[in-house]
C-alpha atoms as a PDB file:
ATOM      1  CA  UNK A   1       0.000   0.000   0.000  1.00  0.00           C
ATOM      2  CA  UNK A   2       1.336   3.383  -0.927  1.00  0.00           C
ATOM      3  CA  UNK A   3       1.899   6.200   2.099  1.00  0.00           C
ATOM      4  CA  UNK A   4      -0.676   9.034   1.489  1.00  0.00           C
ATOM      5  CA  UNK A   5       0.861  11.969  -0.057  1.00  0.00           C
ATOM      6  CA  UNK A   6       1.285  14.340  -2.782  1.00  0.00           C
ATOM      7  CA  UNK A   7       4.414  13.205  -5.274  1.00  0.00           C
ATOM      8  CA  UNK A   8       7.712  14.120  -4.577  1.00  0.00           C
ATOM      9  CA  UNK A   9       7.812  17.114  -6.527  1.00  0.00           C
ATOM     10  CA  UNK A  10      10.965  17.932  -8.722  1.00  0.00           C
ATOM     11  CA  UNK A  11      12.060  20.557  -5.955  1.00  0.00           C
ATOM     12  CA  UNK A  12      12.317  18.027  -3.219  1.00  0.00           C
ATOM     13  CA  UNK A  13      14.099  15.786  -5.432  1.00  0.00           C
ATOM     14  CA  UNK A  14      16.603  18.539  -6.034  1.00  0.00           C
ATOM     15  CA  UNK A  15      16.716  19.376  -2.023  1.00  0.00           C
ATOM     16  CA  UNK A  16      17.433  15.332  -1.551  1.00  0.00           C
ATOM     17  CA  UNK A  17      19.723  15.411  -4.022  1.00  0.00           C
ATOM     18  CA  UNK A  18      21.795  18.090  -2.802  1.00  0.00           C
ATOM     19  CA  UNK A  19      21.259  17.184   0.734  1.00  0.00           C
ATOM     20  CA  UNK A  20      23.123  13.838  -0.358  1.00  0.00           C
ATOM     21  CA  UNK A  21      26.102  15.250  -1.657  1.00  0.00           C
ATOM     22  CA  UNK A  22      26.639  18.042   1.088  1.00  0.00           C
ATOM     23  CA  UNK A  23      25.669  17.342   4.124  1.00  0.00           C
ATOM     24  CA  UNK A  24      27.469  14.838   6.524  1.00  0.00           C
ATOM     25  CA  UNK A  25      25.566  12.116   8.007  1.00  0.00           C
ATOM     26  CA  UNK A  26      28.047  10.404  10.691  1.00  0.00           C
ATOM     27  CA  UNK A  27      24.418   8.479  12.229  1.00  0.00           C
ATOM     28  CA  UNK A  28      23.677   7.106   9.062  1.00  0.00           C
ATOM     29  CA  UNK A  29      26.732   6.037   7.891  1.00  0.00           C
ATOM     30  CA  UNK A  30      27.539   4.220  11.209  1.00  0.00           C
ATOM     31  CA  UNK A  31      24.335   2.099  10.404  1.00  0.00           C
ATOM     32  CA  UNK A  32      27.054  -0.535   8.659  1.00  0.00           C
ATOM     33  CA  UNK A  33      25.737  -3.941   9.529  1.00  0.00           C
ATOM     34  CA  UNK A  34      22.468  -5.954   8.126  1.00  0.00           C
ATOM     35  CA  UNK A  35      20.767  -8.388  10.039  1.00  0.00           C
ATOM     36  CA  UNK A  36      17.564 -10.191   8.970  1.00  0.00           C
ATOM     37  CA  UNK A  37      15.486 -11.869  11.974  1.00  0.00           C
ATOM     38  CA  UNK A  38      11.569 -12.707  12.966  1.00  0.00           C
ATOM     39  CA  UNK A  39       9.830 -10.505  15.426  1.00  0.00           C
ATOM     40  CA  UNK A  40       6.480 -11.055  17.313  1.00  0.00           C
ATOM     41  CA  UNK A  41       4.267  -8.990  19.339  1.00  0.00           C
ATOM     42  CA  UNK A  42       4.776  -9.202  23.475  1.00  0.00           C
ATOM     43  CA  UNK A  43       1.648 -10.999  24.608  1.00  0.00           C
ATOM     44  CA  UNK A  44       0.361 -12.079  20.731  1.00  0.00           C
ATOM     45  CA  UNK A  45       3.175 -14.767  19.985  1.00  0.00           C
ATOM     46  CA  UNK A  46       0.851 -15.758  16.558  1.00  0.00           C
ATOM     47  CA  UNK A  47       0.895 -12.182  14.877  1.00  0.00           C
ATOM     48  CA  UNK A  48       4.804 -12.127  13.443  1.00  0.00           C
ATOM     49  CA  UNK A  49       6.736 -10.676  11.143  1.00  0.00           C
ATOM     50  CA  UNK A  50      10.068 -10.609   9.104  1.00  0.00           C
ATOM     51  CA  UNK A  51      12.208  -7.453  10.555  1.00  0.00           C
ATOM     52  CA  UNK A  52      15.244  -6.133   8.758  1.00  0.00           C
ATOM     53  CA  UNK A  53      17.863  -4.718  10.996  1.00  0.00           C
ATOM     54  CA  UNK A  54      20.013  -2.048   9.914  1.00  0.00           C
ATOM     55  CA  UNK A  55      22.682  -1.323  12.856  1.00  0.00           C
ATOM     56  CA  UNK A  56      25.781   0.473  14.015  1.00  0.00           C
ATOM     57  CA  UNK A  57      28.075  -1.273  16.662  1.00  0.00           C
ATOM     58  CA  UNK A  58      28.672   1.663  19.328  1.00  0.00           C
ATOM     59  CA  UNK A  59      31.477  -0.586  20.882  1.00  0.00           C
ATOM     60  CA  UNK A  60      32.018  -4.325  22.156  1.00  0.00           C
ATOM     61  CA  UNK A  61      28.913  -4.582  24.313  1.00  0.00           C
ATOM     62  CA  UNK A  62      26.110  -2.063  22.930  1.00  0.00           C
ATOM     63  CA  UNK A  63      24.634  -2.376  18.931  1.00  0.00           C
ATOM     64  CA  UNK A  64      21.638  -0.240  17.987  1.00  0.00           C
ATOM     65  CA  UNK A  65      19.227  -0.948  14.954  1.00  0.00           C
ATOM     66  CA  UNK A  66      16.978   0.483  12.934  1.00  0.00           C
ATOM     67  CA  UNK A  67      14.172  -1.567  12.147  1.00  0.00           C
ATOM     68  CA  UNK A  68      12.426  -1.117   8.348  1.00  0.00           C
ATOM     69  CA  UNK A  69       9.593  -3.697   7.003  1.00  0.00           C
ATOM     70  CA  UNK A  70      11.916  -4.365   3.581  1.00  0.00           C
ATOM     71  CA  UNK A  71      14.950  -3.783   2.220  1.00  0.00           C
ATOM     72  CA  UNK A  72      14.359  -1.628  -0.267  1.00  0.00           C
ATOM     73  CA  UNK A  73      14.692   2.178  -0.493  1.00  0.00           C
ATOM     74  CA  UNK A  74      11.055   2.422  -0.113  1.00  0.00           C
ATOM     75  CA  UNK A  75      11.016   0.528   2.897  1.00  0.00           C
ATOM     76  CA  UNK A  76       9.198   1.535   6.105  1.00  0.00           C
ATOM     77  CA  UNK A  77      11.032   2.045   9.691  1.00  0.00           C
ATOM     78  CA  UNK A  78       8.898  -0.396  11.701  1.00  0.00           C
ATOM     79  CA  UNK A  79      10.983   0.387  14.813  1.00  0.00           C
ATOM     80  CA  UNK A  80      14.283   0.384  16.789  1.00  0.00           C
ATOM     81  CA  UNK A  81      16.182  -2.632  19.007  1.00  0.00           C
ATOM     82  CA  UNK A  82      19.143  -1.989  21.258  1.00  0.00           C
ATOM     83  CA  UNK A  83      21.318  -5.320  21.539  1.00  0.00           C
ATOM     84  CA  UNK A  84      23.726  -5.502  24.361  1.00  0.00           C
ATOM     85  CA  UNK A  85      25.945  -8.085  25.805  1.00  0.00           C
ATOM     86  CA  UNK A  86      24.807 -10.561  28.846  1.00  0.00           C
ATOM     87  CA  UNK A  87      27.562  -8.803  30.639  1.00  0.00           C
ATOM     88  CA  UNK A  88      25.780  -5.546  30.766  1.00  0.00           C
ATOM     89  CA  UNK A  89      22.397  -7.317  30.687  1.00  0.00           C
ATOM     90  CA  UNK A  90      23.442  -9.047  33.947  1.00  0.00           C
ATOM     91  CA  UNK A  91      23.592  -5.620  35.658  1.00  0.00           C
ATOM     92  CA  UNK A  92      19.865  -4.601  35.194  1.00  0.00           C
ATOM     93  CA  UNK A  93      17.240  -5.128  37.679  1.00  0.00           C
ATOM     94  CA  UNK A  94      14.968  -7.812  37.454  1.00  0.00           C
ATOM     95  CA  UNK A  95      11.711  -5.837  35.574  1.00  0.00           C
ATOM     96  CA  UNK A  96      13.719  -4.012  33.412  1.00  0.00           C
ATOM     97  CA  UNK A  97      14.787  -7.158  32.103  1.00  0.00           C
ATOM     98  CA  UNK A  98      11.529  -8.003  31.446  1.00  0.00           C
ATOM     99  CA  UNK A  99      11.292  -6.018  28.364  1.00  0.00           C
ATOM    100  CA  UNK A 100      14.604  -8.009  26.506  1.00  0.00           C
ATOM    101  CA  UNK A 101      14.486 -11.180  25.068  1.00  0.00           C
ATOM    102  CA  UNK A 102      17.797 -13.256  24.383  1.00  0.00           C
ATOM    103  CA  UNK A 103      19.123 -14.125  20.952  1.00  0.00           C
ATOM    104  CA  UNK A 104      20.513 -17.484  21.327  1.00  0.00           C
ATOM    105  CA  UNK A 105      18.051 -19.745  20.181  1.00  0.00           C
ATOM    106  CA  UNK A 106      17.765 -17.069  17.218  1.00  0.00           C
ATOM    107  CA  UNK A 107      21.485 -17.748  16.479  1.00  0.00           C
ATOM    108  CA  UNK A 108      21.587 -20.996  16.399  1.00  0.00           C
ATOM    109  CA  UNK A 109      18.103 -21.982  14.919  1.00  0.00           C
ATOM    110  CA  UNK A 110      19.523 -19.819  11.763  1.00  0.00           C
ATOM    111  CA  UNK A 111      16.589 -17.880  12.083  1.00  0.00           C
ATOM    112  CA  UNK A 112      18.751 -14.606  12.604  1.00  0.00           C
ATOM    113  CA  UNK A 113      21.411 -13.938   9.665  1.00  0.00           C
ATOM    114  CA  UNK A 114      23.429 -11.197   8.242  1.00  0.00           C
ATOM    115  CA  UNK A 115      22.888 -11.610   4.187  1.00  0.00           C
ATOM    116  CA  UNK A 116      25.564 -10.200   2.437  1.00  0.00           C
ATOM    117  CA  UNK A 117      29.312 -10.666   3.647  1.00  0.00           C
ATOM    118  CA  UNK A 118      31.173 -13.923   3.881  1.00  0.00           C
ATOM    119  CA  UNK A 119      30.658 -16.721   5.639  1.00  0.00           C
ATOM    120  CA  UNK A 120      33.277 -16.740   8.161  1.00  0.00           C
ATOM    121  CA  UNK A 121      32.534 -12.928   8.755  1.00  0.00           C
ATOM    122  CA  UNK A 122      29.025 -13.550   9.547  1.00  0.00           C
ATOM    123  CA  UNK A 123      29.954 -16.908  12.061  1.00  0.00           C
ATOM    124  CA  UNK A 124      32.015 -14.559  14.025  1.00  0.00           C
ATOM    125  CA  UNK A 125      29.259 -12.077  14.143  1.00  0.00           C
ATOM    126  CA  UNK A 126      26.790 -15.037  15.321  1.00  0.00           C
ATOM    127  CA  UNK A 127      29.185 -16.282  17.443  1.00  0.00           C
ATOM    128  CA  UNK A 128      29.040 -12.331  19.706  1.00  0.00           C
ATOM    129  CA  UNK A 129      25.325 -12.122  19.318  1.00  0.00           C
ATOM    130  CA  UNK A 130      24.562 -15.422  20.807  1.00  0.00           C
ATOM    131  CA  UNK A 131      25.425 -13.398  24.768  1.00  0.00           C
ATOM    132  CA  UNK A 132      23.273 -10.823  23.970  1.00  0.00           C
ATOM    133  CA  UNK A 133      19.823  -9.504  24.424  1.00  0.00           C
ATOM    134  CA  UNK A 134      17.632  -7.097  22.467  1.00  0.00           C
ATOM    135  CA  UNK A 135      14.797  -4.733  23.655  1.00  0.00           C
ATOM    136  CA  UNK A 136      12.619  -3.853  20.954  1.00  0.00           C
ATOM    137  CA  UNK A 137       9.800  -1.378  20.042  1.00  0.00           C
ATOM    138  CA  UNK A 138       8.106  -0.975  16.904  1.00  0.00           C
ATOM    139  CA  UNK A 139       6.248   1.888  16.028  1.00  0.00           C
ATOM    140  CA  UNK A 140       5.046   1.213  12.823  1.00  0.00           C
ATOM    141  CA  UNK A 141       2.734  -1.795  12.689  1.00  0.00           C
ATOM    142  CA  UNK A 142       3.081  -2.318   8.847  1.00  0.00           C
ATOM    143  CA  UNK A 143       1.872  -5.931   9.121  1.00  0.00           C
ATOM    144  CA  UNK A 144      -1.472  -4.510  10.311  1.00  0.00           C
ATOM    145  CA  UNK A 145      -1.271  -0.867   8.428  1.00  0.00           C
ATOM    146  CA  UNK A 146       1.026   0.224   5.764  1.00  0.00           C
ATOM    147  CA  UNK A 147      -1.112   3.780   5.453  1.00  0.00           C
ATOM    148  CA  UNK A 148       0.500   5.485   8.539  1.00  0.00           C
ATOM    149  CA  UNK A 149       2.084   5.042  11.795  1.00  0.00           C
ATOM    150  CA  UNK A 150      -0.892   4.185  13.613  1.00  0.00           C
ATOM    151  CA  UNK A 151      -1.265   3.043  17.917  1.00  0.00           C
ATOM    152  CA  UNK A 152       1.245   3.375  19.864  1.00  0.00           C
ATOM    153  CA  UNK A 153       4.679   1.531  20.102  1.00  0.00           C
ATOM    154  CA  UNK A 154       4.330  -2.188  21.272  1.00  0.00           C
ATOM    155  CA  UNK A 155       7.067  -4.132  22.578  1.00  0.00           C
ATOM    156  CA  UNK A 156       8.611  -7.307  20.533  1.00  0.00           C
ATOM    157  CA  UNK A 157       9.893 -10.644  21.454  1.00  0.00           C
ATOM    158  CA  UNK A 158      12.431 -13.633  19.177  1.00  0.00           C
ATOM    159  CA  UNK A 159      11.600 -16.867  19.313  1.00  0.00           C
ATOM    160  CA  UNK A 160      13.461 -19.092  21.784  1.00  0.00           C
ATOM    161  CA  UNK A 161      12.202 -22.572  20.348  1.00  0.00           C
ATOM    162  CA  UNK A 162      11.612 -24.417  17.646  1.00  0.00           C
ATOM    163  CA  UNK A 163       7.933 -24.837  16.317  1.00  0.00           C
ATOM    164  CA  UNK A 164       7.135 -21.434  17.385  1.00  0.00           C
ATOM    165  CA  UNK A 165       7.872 -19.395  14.262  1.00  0.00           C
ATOM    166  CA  UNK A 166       5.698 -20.140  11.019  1.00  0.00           C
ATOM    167  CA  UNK A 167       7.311 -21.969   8.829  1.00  0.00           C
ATOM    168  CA  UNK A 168       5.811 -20.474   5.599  1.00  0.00           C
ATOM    169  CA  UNK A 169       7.042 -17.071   7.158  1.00  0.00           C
ATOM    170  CA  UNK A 170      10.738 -18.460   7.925  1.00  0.00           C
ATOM    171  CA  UNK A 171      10.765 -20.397   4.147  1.00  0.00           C
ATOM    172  CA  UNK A 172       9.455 -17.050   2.117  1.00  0.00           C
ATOM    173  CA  UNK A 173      12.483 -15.278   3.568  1.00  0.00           C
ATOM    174  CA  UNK A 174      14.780 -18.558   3.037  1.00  0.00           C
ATOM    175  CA  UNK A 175      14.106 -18.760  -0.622  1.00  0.00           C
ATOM    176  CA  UNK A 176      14.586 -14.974  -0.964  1.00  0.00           C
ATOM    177  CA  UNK A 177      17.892 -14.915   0.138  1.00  0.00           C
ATOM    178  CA  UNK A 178      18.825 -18.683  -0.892  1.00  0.00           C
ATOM    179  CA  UNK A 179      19.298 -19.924   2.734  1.00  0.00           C
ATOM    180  CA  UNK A 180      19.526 -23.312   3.716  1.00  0.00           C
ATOM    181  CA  UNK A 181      18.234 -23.119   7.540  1.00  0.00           C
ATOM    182  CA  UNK A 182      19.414 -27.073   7.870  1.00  0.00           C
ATOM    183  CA  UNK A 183      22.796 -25.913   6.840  1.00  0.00           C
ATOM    184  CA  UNK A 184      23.085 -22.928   8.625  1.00  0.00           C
ATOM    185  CA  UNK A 185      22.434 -24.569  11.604  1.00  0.00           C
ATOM    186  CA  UNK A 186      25.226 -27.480  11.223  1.00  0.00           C
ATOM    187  CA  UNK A 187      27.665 -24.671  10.598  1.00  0.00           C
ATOM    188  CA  UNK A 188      26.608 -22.747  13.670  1.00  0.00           C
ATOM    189  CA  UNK A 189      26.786 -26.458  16.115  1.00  0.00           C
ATOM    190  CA  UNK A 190      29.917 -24.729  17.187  1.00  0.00           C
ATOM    191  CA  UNK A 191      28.612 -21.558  18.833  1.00  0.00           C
ATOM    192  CA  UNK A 192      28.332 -22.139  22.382  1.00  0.00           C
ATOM    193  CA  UNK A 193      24.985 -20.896  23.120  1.00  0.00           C
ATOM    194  CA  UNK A 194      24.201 -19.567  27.124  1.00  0.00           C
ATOM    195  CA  UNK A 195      21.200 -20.358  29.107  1.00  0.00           C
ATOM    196  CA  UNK A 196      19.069 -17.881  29.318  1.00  0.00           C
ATOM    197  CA  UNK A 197      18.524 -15.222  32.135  1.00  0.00           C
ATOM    198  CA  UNK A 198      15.576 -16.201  33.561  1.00  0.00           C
ATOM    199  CA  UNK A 199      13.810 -12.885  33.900  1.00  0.00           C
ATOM    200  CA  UNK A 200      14.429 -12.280  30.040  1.00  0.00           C
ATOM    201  CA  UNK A 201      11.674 -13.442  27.466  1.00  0.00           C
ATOM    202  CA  UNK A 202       9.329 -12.843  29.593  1.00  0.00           C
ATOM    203  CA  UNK A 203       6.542 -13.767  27.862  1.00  0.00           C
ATOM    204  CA  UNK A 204       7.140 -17.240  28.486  1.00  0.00           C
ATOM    205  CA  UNK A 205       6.043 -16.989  31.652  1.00  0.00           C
ATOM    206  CA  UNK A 206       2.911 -14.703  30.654  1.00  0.00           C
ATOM    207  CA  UNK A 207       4.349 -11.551  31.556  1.00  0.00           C
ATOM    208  CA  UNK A 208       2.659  -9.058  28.748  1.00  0.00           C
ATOM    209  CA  UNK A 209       3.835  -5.292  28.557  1.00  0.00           C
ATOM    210  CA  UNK A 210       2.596  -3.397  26.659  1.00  0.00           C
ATOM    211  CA  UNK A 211       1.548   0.202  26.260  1.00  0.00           C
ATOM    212  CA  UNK A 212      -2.235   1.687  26.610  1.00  0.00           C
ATOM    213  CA  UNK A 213      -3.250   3.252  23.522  1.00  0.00           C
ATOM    214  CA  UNK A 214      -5.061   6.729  24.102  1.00  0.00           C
ATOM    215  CA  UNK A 215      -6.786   6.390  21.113  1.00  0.00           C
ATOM    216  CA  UNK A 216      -8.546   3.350  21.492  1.00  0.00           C
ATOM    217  CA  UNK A 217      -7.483   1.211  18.636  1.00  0.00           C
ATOM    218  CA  UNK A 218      -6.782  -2.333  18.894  1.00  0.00           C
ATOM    219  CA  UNK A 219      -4.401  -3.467  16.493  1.00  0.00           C
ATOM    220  CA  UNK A 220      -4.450  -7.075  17.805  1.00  0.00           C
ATOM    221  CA  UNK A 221      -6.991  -9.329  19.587  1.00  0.00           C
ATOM    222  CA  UNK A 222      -6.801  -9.824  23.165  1.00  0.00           C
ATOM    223  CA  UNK A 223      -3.433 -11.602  24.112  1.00  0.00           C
ATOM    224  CA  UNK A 224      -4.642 -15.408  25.154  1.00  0.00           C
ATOM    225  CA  UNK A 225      -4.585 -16.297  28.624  1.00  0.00           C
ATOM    226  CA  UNK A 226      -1.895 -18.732  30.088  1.00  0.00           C
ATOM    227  CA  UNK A 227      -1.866 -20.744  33.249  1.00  0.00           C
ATOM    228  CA  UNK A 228       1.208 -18.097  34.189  1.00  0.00           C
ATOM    229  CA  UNK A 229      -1.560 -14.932  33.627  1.00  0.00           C
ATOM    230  CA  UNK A 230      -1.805 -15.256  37.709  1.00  0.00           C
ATOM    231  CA  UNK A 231       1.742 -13.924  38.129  1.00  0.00           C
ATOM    232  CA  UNK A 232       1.653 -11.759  34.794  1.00  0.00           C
ATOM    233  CA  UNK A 233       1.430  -8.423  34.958  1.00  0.00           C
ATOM    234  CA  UNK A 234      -0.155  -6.071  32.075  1.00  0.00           C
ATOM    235  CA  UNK A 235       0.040  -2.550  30.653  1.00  0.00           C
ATOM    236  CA  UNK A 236      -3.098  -2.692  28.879  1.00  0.00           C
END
């Protein structure tokens, strides 16, 4: 679906144009590394999504990403993630941890891959996200509208086991890229993969956090009770 709007007119072209060639961008141009992964709503594990991340790696223990709906130059920003390393993760308190999930299932699954750059590039890459944790927020919902930014930002969650993703979703993004998920995951056997911090992906235990939405839409049906909802706790 096309974004309502007037045509770029030949004057804004001009102004992009010439905003390209002279003005410095340090942000953007730190935004260096791809990654292509599977988001899912906090508290609505069915509604998911393909999410391509476009990030810049502030230093050894902190990478932030830009989230768009394609990869395109048309593509929408569905939202941001900050990754950081168990290290640092280890330091927050318990309900501020709620809000992460962990990457390693997503690492070694194959689910999570950086298209592009050579092989042993993107092992070593796998092999430093599998300690780390992402908090995510889209604010886009282009899976439910690709008019406008509509609702408010909702929290996302990775998978952490197989059987939970849909396949369909994970094989239309295989054959895109020309991914062999059985392969990928002999070649990552190697990547030693940490147990979880047990307040992280917290919807597992039926913790759902989300935001209220002032305006009263309802992107999603009501998240589906678990025997954990009696020690969940709920922004809605």
């Amino acid at each position: 679906m096309q974004t309502p709007g007037a045509p770029i007119k030949p004057g804004t072209q001009w102004l992009e144009k010439g905003a390209a060639l002279l003005q410095a961008k340090p942000p953007i141009d730190a935004l260096n590394a791809y990654l292509d992964g599977f988001h899912f709503y906090n508290g609505h594990p069915d509604i998911q999504m393909e999410a391509h991340h476009y990030c810049a790696i502030l230093n050894e223990d902190v990478i932030q990403c830009v989230i768009y709906d394609g990869s395109t130059a048309t593509a929408k920003i569905m939202g941001v993630e900050y990754i950081i390393d168990q290290k640092l993760f280890a330091r927050l308190p318990a309900k501020e941890k709620a809000l992460w999930h962990s990457h390693g299932f997503e690492v070694s699954s194959g689910q999570l891959v950086a298209p592009g750059i050579p092989a042993p590039a993107e092992h070593a890459l796998m092999k430093r996200l599998a300690t780390t944790y992402g908090k995510t927020w889209h604010t886009w919902h282009t899976d439910q509208d690709k008019s406008l930014p509509m609702g408010v930002p909702q929290l996302m969650m990775g998978f952490t086991a197989d059987g939970q993703a849909d396949p369909a979703m994970v094989e239309q993004r295989n054959r895109r890229l020309g991914i062999d998920t059985a392969q990928t995951r002999k070649q990552r056997a190697d990547i030693d993969i940490p147990t979880p911090d047990a307040d992280a992906d917290s919807w597992q235990k039926g913790v759902i956090i989300q935001l209220d939405d002032p305006t009263g839409a309802h992107l999603h049906k009501p998240a589906t009770t678990t025997p954990a909802d009696t020690n969940s706790r709920s922004a809605r």
